[in-house]
PDB file of N, CA and C in Angstrom:
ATOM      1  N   UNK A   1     -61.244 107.025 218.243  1.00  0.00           N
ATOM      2  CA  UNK A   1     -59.842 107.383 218.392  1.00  0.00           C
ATOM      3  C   UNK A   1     -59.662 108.169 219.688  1.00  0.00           C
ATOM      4  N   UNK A   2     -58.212 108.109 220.399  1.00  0.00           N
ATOM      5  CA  UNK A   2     -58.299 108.627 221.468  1.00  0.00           C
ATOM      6  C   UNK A   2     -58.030 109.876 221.594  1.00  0.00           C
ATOM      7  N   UNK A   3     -57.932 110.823 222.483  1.00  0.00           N
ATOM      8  CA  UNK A   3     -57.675 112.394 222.602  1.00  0.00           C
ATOM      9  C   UNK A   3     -56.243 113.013 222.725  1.00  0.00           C
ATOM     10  N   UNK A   4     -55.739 112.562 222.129  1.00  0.00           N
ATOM     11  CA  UNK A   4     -54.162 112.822 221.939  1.00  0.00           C
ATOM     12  C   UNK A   4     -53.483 113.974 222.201  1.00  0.00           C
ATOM     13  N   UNK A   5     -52.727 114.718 222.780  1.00  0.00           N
ATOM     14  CA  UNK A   5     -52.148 115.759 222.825  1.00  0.00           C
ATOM     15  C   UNK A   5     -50.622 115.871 223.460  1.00  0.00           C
ATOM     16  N   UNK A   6     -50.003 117.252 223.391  1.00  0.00           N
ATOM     17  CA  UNK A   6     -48.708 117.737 223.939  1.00  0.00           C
ATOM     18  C   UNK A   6     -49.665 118.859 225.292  1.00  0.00           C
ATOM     19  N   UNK A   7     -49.082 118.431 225.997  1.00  0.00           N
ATOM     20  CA  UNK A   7     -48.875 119.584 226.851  1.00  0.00           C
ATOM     21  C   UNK A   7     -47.693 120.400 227.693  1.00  0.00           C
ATOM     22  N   UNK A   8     -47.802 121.539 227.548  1.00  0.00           N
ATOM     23  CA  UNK A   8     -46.313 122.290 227.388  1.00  0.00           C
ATOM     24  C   UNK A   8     -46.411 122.497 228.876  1.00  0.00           C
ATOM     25  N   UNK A   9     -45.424 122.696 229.545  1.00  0.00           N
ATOM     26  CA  UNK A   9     -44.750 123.120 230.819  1.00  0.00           C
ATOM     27  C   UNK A   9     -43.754 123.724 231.151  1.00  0.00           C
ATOM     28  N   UNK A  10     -43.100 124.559 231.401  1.00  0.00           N
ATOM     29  CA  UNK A  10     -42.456 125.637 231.674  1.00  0.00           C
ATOM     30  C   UNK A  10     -41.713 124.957 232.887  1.00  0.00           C
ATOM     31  N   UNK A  11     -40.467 124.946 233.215  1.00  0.00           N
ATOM     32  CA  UNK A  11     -39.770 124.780 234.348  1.00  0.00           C
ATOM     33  C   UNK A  11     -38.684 125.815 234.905  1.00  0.00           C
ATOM     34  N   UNK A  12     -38.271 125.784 236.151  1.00  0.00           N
ATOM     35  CA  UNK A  12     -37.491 126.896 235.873  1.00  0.00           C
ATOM     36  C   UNK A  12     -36.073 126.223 236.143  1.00  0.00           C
ATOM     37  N   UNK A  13     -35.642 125.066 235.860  1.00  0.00           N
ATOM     38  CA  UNK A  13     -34.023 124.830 236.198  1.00  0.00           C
ATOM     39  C   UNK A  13     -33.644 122.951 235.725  1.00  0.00           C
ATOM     40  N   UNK A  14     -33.323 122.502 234.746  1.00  0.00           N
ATOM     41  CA  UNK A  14     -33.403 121.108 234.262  1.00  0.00           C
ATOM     42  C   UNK A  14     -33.607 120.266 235.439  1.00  0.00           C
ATOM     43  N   UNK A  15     -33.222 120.049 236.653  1.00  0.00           N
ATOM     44  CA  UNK A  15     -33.457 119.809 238.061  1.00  0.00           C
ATOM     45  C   UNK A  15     -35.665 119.399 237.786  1.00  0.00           C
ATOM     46  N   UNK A  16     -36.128 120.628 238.116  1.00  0.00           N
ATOM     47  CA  UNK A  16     -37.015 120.990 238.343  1.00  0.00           C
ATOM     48  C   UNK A  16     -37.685 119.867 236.912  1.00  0.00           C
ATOM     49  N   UNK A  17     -37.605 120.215 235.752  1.00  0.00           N
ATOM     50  CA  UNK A  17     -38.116 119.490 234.628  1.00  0.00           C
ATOM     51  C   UNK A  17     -37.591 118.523 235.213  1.00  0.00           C
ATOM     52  N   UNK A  18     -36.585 117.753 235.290  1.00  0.00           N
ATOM     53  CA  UNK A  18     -36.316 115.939 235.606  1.00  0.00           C
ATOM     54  C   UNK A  18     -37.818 115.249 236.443  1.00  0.00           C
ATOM     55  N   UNK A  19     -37.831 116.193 237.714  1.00  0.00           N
ATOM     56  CA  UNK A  19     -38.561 115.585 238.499  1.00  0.00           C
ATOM     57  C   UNK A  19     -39.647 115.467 237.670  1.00  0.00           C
ATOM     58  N   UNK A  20     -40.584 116.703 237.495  1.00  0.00           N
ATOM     59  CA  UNK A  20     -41.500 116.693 237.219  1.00  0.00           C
ATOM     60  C   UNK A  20     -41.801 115.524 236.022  1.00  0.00           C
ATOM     61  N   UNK A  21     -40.577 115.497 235.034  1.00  0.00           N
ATOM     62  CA  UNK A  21     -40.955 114.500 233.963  1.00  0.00           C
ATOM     63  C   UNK A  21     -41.045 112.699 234.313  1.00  0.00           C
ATOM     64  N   UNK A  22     -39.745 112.551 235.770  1.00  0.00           N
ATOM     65  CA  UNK A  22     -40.093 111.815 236.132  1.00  0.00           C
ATOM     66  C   UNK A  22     -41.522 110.847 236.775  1.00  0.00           C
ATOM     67  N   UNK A  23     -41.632 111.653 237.416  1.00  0.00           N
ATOM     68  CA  UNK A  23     -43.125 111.649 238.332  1.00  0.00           C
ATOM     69  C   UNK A  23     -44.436 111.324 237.198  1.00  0.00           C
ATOM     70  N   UNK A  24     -44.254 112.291 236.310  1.00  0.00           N
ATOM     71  CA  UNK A  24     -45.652 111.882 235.679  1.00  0.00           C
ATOM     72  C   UNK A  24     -45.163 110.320 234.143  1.00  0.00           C
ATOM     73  N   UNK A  25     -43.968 110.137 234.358  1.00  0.00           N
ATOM     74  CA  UNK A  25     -43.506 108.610 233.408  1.00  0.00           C
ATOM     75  C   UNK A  25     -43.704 107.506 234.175  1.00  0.00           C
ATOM     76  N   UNK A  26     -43.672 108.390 235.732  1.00  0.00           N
ATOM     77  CA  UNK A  26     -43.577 106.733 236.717  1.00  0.00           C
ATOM     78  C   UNK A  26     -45.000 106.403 237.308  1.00  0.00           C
ATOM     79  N   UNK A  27     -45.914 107.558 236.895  1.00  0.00           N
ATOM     80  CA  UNK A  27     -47.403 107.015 237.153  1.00  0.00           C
ATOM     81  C   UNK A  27     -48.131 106.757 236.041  1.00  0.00           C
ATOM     82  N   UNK A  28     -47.100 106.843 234.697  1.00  0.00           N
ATOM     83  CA  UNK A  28     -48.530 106.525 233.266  1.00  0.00           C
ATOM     84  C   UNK A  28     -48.950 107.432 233.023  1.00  0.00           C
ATOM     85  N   UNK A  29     -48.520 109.093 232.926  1.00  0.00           N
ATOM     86  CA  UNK A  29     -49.663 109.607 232.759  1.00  0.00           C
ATOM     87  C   UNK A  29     -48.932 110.209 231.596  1.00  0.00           C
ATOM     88  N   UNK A  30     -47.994 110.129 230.874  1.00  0.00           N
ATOM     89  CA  UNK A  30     -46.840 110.543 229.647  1.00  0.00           C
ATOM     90  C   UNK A  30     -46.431 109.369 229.146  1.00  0.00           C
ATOM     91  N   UNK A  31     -46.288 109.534 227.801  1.00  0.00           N
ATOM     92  CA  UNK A  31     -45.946 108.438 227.017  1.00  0.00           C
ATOM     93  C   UNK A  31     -44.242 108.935 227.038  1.00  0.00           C
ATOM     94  N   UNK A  32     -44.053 110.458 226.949  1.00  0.00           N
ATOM     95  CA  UNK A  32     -42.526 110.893 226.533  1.00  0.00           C
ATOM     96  C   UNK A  32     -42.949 112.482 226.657  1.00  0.00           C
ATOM     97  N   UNK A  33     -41.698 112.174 226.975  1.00  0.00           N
ATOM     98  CA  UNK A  33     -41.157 114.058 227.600  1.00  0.00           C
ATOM     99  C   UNK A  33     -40.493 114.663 227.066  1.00  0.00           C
ATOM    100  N   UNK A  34     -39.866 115.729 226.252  1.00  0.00           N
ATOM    101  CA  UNK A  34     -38.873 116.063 225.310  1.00  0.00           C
ATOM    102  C   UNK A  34     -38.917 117.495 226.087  1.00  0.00           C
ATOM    103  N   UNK A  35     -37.427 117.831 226.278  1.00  0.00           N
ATOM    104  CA  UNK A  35     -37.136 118.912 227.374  1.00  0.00           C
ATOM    105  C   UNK A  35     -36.033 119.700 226.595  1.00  0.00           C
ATOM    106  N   UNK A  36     -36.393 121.222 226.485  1.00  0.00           N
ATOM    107  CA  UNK A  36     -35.184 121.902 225.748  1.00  0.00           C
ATOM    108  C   UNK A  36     -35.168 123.160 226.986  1.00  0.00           C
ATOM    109  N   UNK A  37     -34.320 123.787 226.493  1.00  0.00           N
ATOM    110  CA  UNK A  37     -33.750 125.244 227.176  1.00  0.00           C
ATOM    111  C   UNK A  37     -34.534 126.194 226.290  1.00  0.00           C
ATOM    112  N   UNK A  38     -35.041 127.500 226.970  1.00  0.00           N
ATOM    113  CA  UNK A  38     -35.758 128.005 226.002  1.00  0.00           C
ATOM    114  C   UNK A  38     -35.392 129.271 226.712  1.00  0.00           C
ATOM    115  N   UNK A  39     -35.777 130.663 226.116  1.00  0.00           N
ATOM    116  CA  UNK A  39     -35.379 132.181 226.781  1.00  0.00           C
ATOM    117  C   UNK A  39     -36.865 132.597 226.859  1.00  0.00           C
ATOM    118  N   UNK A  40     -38.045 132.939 227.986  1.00  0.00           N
ATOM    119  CA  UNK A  40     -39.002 133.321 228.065  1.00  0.00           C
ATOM    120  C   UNK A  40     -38.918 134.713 228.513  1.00  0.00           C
ATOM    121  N   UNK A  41     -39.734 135.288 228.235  1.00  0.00           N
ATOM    122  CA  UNK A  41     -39.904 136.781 228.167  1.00  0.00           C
ATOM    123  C   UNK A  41     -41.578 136.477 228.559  1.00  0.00           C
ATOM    124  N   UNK A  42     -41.862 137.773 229.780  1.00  0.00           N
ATOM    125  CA  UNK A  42     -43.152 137.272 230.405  1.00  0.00           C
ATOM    126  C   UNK A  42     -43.693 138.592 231.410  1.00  0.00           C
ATOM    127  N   UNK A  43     -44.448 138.746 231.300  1.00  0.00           N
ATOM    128  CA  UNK A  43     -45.126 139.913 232.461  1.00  0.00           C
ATOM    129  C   UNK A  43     -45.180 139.209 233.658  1.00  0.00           C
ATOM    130  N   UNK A  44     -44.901 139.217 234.880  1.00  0.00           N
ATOM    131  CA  UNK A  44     -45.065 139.186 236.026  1.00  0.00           C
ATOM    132  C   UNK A  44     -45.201 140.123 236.848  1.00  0.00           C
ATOM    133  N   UNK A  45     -45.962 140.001 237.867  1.00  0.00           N
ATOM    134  CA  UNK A  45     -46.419 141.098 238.988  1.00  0.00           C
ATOM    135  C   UNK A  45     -46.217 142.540 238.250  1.00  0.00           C
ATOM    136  N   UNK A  46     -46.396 142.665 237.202  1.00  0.00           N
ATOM    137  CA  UNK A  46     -45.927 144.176 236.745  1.00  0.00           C
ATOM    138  C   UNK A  46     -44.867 144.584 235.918  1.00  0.00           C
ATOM    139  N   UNK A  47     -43.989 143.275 236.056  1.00  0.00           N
ATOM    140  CA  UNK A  47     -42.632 144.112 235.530  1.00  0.00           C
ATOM    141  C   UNK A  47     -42.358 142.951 234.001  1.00  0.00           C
ATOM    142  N   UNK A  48     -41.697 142.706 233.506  1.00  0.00           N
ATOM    143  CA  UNK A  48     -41.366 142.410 232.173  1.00  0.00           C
ATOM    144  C   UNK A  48     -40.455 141.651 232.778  1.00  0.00           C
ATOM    145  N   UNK A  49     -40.502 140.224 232.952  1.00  0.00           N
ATOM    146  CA  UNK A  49     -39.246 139.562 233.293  1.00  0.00           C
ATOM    147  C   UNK A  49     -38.332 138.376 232.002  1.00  0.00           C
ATOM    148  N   UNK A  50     -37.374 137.971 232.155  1.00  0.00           N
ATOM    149  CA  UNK A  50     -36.482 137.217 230.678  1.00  0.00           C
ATOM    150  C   UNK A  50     -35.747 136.706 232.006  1.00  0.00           C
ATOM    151  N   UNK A  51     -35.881 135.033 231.408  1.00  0.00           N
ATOM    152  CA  UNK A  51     -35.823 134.241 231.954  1.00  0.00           C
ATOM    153  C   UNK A  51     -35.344 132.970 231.547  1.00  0.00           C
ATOM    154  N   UNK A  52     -34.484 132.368 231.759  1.00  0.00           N
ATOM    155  CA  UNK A  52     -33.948 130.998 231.112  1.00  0.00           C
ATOM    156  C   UNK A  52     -35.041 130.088 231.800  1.00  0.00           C
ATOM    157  N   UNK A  53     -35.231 129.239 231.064  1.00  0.00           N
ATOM    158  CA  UNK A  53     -36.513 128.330 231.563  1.00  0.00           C
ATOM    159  C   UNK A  53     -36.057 127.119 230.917  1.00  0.00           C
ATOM    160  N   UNK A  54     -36.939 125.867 231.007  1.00  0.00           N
ATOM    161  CA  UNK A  54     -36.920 124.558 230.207  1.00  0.00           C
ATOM    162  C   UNK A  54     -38.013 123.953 230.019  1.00  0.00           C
ATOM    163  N   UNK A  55     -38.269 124.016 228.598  1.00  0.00           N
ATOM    164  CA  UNK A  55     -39.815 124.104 228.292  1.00  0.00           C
ATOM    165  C   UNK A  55     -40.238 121.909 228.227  1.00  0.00           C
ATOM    166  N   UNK A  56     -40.958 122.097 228.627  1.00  0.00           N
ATOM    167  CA  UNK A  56     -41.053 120.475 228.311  1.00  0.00           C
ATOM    168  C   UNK A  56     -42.373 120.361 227.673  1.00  0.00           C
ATOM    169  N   UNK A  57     -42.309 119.040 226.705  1.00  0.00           N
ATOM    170  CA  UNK A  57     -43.613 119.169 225.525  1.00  0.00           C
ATOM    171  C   UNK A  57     -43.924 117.418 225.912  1.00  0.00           C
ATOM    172  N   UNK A  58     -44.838 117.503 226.587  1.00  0.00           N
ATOM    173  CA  UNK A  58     -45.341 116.375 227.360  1.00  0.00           C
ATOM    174  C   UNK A  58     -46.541 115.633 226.883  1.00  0.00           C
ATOM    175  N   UNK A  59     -46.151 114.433 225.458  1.00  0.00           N
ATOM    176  CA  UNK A  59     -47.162 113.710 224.932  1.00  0.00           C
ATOM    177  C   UNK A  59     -48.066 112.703 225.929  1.00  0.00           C
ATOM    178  N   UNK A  60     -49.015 112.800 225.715  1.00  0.00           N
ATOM    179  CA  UNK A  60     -49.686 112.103 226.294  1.00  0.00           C
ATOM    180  C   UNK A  60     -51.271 111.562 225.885  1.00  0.00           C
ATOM    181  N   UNK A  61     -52.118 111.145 226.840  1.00  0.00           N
ATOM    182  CA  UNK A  61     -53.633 111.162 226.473  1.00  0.00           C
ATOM    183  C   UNK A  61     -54.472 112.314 226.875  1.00  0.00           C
ATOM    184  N   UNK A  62     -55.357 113.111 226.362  1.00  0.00           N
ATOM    185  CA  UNK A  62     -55.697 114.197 227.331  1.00  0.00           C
ATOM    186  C   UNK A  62     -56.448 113.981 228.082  1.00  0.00           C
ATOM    187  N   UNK A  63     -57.503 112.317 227.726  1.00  0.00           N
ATOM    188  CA  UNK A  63     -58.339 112.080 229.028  1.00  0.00           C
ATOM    189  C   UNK A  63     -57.912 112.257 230.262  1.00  0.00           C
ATOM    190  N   UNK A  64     -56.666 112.226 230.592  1.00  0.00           N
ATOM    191  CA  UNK A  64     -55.415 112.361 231.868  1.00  0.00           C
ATOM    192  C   UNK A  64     -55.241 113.769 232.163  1.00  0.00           C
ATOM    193  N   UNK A  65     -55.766 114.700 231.480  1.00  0.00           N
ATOM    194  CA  UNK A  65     -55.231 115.995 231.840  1.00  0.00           C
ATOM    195  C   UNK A  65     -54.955 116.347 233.274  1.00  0.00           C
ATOM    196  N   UNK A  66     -56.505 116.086 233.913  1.00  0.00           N
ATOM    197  CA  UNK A  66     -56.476 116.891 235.331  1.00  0.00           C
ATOM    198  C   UNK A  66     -55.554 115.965 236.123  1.00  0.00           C
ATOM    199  N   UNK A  67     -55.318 114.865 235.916  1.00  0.00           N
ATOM    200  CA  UNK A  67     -54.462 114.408 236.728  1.00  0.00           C
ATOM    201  C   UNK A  67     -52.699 114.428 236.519  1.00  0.00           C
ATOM    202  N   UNK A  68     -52.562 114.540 235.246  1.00  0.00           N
ATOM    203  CA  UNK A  68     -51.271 115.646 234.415  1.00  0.00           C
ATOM    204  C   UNK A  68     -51.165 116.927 235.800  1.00  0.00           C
ATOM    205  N   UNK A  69     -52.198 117.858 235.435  1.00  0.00           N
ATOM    206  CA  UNK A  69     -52.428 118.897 235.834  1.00  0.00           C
ATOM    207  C   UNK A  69     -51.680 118.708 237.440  1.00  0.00           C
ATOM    208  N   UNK A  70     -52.194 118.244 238.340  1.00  0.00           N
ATOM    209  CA  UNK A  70     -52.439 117.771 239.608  1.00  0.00           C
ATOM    210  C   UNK A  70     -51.049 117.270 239.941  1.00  0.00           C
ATOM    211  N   UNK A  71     -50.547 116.258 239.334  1.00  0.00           N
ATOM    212  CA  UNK A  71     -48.776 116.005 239.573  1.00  0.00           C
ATOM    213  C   UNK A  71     -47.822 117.068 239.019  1.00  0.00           C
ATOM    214  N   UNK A  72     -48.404 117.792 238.230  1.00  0.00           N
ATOM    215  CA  UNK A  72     -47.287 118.864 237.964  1.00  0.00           C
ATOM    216  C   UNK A  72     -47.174 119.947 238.681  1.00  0.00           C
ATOM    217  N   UNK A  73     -48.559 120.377 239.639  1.00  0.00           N
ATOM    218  CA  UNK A  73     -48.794 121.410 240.328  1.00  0.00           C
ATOM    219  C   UNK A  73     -47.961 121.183 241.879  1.00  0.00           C
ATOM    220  N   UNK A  74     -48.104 119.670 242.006  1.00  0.00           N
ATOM    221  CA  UNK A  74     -47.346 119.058 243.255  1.00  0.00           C
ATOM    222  C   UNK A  74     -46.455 119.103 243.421  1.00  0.00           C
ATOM    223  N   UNK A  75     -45.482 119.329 242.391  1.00  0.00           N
ATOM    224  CA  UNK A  75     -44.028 119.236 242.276  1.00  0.00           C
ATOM    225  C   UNK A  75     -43.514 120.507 241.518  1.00  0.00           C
ATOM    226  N   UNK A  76     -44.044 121.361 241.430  1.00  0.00           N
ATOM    227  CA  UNK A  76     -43.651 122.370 240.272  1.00  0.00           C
ATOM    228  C   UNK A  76     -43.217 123.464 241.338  1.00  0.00           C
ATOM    229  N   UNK A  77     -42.489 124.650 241.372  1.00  0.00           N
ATOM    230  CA  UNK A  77     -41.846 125.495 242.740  1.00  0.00           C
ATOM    231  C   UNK A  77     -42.985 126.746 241.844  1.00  0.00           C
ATOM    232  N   UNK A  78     -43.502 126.834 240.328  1.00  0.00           N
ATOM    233  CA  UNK A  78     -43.901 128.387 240.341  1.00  0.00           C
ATOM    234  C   UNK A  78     -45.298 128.278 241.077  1.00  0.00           C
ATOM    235  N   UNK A  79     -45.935 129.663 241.453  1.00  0.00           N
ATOM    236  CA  UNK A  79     -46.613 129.875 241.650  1.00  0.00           C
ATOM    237  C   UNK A  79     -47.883 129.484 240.242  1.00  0.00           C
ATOM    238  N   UNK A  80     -47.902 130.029 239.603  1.00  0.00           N
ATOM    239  CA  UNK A  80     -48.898 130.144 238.383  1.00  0.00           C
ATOM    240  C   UNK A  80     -47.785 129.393 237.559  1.00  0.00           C
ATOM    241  N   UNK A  81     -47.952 127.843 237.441  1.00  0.00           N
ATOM    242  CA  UNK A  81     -46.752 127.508 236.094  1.00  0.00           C
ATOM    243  C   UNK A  81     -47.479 127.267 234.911  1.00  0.00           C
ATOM    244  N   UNK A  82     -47.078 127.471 233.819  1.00  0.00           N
ATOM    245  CA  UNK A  82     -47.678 127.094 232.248  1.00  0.00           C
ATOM    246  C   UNK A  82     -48.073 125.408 232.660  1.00  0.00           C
ATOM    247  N   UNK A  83     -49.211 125.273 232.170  1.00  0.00           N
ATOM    248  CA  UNK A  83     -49.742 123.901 232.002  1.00  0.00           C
ATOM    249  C   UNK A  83     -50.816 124.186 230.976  1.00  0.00           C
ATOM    250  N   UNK A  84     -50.385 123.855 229.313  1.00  0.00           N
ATOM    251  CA  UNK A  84     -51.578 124.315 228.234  1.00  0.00           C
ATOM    252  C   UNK A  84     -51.464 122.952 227.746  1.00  0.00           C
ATOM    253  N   UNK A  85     -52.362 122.815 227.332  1.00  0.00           N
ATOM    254  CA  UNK A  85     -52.700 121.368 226.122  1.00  0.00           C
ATOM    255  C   UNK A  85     -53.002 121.861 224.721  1.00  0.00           C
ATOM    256  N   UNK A  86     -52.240 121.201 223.856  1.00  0.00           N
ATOM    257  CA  UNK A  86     -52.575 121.311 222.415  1.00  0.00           C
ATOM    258  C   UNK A  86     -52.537 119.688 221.906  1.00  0.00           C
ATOM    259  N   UNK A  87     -54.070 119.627 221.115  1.00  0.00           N
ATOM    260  CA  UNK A  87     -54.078 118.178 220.483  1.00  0.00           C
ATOM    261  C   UNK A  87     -53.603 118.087 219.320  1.00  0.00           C
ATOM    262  N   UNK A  88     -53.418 116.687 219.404  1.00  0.00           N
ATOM    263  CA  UNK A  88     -53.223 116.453 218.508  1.00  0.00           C
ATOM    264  C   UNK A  88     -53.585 115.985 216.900  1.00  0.00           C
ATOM    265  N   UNK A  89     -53.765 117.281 215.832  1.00  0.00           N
ATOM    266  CA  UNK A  89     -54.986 116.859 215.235  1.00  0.00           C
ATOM    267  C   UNK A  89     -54.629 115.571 214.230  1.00  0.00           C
ATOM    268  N   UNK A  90     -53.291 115.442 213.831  1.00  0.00           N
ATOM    269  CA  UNK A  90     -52.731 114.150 213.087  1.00  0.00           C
ATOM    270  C   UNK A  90     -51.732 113.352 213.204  1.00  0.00           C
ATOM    271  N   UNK A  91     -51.474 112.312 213.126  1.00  0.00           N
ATOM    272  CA  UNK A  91     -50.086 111.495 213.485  1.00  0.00           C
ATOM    273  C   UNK A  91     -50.051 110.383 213.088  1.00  0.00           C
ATOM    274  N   UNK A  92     -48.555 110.136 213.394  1.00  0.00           N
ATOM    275  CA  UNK A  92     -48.377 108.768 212.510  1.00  0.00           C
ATOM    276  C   UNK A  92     -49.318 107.823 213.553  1.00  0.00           C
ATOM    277  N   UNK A  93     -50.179 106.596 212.883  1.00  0.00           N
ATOM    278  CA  UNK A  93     -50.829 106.034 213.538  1.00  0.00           C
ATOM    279  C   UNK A  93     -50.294 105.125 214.955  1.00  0.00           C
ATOM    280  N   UNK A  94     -49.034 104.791 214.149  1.00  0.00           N
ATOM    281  CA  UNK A  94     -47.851 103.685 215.041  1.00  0.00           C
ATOM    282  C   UNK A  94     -47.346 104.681 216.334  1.00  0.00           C
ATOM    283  N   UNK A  95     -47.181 105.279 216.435  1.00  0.00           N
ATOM    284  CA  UNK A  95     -46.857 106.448 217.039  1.00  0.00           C
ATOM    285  C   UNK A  95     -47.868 106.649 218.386  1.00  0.00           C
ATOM    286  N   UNK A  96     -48.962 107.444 217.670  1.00  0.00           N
ATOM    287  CA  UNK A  96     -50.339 107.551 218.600  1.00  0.00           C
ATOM    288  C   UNK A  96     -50.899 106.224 219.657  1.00  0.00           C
ATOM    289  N   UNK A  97     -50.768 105.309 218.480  1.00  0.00           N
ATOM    290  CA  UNK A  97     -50.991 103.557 219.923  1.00  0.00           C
ATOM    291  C   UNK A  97     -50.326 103.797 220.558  1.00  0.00           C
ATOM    292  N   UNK A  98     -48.575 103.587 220.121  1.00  0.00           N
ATOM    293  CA  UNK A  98     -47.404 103.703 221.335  1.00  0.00           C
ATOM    294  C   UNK A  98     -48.046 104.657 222.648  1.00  0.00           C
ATOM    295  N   UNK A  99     -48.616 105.938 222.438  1.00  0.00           N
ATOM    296  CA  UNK A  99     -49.055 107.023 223.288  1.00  0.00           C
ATOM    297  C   UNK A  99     -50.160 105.934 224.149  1.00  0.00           C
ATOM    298  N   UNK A 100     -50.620 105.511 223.233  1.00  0.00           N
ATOM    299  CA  UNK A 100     -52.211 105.063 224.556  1.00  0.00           C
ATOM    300  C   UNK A 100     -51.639 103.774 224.799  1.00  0.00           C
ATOM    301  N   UNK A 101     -50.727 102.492 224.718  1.00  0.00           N
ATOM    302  CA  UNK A 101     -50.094 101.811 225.018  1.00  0.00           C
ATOM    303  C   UNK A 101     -48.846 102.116 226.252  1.00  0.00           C
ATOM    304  N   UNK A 102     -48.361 103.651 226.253  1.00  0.00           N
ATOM    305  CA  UNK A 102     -47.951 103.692 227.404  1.00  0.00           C
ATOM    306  C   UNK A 102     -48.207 104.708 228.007  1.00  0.00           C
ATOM    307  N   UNK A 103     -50.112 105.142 228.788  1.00  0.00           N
ATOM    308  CA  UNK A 103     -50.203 105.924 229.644  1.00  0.00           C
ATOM    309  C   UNK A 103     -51.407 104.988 229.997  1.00  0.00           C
ATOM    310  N   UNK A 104     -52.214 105.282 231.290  1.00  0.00           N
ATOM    311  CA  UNK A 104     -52.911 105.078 232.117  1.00  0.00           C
ATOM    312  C   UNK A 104     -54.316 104.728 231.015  1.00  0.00           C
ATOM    313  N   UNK A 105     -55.121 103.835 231.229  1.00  0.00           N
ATOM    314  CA  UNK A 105     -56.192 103.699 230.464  1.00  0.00           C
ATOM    315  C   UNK A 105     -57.234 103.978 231.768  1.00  0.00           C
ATOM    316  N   UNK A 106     -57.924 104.661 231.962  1.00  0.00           N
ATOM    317  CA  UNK A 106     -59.006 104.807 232.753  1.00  0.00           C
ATOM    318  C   UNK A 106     -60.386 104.023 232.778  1.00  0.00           C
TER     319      UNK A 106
END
């Protein structure tokens, strides 16, 4: 079975998420992107910052990570942006193909 996961991304302006979600749908490396508005609260350089953000939960394969990783870093404006992976430990089976049916097979 393959290595299934979400990986979360942090954006800072729906703009910013489009691209990025674009870019990694138009090379295979996301099956689907699901993008909300979220209120982050976060330490930076010292100070406690709150922040409107747009979190995107980016299904995919994780064999793809570093290259996930690599297009999001290219296009992303933060300095340090959230890029975490969480797998996926169960799913509908129909579902999971769809995932490895539409990303990059290496």
């Amino acid at each position: 079975m393959a290595d299934y996961g979400v990986v979360l991304v942090t954006a800072s302006s729906p703009e910013e998420a489009r691209a990025i979600s674009e870019v990694l749908l138009q090379e295979k490396l996301a099956a689907c992107i699901s993008t909300t508005a979220i209120q982050s609260l976060y330490v930076w350089e010292g100070a406690v910052q709150d922040d409107q953000e747009w979190q995107l939960m980016i299904k995919t394969d994780l064999s793809l990570f570093s290259e996930v990783e690599a297009k999001i870093k290219a296009v992303h404006s933060y300095d340090v942006p959230e890029i975490i992976a969480l797998p996926i430990v169960q799913g509908s089976t129909l579902y999971l193909d769809w995932i490895g049916e539409s990303t990059v097979n290496l």
